[in-house]
PDB file of N, CA and C in Angstrom:
ATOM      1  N   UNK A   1     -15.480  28.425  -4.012  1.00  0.00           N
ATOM      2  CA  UNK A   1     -14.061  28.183  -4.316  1.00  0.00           C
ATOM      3  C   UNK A   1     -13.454  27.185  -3.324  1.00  0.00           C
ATOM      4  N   UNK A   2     -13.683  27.621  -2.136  1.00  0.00           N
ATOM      5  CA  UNK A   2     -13.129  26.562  -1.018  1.00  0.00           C
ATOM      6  C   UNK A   2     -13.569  25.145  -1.044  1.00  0.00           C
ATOM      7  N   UNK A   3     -15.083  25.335  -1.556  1.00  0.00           N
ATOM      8  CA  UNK A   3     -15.861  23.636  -1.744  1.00  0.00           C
ATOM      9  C   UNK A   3     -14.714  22.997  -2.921  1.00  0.00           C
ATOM     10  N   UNK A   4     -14.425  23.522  -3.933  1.00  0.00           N
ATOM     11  CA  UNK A   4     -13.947  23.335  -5.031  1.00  0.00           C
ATOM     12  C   UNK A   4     -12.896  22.736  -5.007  1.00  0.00           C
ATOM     13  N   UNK A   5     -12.133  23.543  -4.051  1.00  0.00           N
ATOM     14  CA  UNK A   5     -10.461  22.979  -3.300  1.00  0.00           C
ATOM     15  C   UNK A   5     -10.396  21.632  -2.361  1.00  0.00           C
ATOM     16  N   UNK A   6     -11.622  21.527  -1.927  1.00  0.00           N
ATOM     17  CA  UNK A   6     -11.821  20.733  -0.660  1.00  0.00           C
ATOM     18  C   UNK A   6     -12.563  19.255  -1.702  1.00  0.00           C
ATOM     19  N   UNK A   7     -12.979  19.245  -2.931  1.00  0.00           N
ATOM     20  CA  UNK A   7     -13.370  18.369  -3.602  1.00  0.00           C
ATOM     21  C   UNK A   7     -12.517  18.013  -4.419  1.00  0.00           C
ATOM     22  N   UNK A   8     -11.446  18.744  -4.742  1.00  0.00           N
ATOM     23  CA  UNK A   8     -10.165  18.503  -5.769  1.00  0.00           C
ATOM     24  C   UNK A   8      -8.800  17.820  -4.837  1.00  0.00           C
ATOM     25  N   UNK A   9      -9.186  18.375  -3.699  1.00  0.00           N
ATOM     26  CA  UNK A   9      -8.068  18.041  -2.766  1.00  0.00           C
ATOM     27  C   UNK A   9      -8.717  16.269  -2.347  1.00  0.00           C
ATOM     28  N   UNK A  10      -9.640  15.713  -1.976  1.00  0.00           N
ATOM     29  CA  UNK A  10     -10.338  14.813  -1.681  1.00  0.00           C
ATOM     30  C   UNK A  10     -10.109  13.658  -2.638  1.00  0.00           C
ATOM     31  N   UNK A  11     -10.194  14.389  -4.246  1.00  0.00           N
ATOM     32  CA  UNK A  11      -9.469  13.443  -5.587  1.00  0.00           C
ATOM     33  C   UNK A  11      -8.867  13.265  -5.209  1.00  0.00           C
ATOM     34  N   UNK A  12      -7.822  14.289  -4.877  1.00  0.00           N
ATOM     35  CA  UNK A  12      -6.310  13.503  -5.257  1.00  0.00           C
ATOM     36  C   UNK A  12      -6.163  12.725  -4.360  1.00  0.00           C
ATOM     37  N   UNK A  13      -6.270  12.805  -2.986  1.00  0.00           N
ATOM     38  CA  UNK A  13      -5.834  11.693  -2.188  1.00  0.00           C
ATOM     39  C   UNK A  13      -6.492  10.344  -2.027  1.00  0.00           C
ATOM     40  N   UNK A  14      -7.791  10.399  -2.825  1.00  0.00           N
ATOM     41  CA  UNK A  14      -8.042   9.175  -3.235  1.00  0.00           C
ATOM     42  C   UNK A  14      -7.364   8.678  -4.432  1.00  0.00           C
ATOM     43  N   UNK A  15      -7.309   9.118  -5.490  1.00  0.00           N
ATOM     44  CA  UNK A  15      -6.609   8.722  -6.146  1.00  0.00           C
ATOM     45  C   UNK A  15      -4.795   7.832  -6.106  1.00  0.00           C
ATOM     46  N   UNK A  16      -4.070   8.922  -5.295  1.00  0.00           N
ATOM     47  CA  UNK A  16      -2.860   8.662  -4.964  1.00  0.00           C
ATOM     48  C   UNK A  16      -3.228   6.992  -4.141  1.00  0.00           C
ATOM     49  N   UNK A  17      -3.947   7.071  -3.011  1.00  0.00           N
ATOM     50  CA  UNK A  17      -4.507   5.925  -2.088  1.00  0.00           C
ATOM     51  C   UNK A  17      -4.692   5.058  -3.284  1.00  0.00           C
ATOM     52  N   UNK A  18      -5.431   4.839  -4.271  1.00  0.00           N
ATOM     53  CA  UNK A  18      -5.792   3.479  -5.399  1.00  0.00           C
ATOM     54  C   UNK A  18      -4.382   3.519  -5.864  1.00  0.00           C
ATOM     55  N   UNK A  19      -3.602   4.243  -6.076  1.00  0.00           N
ATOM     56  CA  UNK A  19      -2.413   3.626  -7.093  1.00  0.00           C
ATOM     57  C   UNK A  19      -1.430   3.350  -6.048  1.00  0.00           C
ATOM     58  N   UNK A  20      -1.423   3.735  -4.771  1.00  0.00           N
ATOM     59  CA  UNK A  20      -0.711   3.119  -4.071  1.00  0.00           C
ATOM     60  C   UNK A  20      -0.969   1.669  -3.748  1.00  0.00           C
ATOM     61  N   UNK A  21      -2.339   1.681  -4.206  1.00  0.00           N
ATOM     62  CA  UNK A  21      -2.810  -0.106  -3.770  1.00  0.00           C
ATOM     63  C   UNK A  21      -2.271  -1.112  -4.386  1.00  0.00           C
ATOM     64  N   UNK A  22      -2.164  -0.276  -6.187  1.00  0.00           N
ATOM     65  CA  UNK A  22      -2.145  -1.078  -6.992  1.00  0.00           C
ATOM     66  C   UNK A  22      -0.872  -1.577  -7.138  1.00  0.00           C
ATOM     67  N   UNK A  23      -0.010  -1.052  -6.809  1.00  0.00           N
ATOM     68  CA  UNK A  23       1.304  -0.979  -6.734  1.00  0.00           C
ATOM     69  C   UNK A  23       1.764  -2.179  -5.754  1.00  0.00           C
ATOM     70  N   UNK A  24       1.267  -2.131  -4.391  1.00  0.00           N
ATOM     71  CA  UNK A  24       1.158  -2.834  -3.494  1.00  0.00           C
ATOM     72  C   UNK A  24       1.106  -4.181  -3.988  1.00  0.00           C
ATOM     73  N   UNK A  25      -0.264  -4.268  -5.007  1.00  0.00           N
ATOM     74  CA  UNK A  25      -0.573  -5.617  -5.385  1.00  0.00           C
ATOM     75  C   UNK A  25       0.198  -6.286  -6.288  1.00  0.00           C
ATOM     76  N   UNK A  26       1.047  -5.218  -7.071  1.00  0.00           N
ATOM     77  CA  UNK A  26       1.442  -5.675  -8.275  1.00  0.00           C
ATOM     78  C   UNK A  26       3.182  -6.283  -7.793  1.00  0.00           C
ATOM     79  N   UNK A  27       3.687  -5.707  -6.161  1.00  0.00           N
ATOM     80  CA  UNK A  27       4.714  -6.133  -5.698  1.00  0.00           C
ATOM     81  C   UNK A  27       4.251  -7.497  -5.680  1.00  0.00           C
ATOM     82  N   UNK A  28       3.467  -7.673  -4.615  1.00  0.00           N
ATOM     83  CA  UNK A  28       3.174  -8.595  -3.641  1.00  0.00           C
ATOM     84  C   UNK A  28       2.855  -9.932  -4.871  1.00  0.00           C
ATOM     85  N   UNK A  29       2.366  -9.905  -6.105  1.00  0.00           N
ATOM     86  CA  UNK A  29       2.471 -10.594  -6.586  1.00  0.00           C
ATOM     87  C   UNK A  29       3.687 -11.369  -7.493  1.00  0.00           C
ATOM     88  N   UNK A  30       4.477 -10.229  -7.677  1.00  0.00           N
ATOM     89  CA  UNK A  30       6.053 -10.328  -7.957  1.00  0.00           C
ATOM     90  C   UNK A  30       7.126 -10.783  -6.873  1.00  0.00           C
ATOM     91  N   UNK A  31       6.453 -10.872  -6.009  1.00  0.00           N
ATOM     92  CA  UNK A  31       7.684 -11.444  -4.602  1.00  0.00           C
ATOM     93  C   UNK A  31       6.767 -11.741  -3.724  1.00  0.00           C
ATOM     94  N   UNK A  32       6.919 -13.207  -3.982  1.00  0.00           N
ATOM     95  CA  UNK A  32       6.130 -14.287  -2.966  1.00  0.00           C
ATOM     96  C   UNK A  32       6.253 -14.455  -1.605  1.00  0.00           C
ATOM     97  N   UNK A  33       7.943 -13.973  -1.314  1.00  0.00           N
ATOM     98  CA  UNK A  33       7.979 -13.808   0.495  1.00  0.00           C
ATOM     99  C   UNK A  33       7.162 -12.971   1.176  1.00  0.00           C
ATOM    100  N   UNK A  34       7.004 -11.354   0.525  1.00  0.00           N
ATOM    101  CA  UNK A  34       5.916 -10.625   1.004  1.00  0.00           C
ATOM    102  C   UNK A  34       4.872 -11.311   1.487  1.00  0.00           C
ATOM    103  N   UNK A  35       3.908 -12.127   0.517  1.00  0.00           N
ATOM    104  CA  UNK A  35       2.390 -12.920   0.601  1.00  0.00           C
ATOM    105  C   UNK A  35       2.627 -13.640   1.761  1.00  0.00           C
ATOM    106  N   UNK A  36       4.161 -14.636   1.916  1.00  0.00           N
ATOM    107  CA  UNK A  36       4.199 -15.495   3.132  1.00  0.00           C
ATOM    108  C   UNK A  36       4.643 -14.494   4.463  1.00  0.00           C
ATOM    109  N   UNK A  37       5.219 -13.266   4.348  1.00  0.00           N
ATOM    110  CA  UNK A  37       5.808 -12.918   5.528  1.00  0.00           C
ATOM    111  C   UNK A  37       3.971 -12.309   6.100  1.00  0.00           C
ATOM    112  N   UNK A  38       3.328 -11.545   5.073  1.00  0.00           N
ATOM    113  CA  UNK A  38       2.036 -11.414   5.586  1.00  0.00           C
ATOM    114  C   UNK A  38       1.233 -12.416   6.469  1.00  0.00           C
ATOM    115  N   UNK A  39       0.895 -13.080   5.335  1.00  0.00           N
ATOM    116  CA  UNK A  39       0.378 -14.894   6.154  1.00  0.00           C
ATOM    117  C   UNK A  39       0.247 -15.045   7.523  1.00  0.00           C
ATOM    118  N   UNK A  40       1.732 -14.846   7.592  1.00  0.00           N
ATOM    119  CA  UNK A  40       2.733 -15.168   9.070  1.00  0.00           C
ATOM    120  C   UNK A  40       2.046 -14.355  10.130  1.00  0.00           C
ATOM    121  N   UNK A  41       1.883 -13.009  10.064  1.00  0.00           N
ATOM    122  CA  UNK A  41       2.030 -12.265  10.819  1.00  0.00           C
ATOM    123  C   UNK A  41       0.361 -11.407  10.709  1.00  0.00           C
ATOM    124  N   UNK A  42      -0.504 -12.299  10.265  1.00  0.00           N
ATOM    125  CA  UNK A  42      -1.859 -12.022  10.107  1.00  0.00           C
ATOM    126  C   UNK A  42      -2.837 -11.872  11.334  1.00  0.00           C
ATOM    127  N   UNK A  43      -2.638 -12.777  12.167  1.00  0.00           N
ATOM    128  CA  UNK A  43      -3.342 -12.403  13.484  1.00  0.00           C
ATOM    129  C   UNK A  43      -2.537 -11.065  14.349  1.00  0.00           C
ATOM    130  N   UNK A  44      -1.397 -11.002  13.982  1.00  0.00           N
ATOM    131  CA  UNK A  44      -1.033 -10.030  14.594  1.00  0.00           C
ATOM    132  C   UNK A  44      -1.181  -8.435  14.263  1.00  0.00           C
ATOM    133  N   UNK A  45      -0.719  -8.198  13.274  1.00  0.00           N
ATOM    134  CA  UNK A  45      -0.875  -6.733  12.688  1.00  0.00           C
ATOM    135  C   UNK A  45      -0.721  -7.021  11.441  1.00  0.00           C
ATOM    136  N   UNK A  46      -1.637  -7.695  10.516  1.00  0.00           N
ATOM    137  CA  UNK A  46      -1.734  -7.529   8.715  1.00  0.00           C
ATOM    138  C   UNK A  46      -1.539  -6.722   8.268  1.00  0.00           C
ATOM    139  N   UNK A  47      -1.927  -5.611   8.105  1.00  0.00           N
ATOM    140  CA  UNK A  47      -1.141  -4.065   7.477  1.00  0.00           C
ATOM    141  C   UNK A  47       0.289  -3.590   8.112  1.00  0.00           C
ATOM    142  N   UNK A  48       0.500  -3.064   9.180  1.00  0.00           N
ATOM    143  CA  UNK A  48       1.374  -2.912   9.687  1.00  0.00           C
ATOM    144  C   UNK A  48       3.128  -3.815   8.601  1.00  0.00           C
ATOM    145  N   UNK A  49       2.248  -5.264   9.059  1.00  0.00           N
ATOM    146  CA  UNK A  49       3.361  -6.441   8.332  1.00  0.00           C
ATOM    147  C   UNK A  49       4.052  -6.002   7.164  1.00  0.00           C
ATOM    148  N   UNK A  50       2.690  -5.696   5.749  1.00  0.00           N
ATOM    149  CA  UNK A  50       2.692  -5.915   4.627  1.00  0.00           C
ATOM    150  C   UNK A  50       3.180  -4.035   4.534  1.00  0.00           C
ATOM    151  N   UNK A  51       3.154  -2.907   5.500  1.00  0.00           N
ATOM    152  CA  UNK A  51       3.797  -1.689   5.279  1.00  0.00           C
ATOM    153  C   UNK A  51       5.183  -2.295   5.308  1.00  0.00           C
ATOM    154  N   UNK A  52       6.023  -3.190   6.345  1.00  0.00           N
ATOM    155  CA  UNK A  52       6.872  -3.048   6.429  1.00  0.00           C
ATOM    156  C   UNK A  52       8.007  -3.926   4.981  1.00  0.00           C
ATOM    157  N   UNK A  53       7.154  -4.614   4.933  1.00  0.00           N
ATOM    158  CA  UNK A  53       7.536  -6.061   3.864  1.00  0.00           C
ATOM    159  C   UNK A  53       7.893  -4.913   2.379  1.00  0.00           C
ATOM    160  N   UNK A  54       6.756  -3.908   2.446  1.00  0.00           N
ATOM    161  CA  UNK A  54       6.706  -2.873   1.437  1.00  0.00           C
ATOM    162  C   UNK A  54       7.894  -2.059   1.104  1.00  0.00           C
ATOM    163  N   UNK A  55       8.383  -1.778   2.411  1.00  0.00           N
ATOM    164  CA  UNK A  55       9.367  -1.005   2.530  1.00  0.00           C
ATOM    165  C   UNK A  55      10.387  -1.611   2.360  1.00  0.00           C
ATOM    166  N   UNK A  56      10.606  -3.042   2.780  1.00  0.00           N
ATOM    167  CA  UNK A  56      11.821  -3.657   2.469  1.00  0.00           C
ATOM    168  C   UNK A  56      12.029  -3.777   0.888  1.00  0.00           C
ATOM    169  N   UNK A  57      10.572  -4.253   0.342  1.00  0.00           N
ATOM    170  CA  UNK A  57      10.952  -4.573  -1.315  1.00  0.00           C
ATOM    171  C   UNK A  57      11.581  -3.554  -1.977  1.00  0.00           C
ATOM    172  N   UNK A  58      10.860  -2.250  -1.369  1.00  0.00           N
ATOM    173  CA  UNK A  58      11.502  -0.987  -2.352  1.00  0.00           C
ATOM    174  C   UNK A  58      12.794  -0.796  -1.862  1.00  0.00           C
ATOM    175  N   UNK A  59      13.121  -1.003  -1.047  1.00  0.00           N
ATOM    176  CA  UNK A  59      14.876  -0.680  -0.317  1.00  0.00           C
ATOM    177  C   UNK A  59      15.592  -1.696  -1.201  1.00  0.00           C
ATOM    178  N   UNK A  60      14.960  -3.122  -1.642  1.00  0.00           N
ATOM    179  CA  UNK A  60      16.240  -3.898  -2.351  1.00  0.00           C
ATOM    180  C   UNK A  60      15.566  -3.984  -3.930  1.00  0.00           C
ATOM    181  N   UNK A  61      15.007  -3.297  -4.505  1.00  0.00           N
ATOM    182  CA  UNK A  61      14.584  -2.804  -5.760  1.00  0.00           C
ATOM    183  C   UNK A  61      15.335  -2.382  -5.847  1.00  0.00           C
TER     184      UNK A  61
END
């Protein structure tokens, strides 16, 4: 039972993780400043950047 929980629980958060990607991608291709503010800030912290760029799009969505 516990394997069961621990393999269902493992789905989902992969799952949730891919549609959060996709989502990601499907901004980032809808608002081109994201792609350049990334760019920008690529040697420095690339994810970090593109969390925050993320957060801005959905705040003015």
């Amino acid at each position: 039972m516990i394997r069961f929980l621990m393999n269902t629980c493992t789905y989902t958060v992969v799952v949730i993780i891919i549609i959060i990607i996709i989502i990601i991608i499907v901004i980032i291709r809808k608002n081109p400043c994201i792609t350049i503010i990334c760019s920008c800030w690529i040697r420095c912290s690339h994810l970090l950047c593109c969390f925050f760029a993320f957060v801005l799009t959905l705040l003015y969505v």
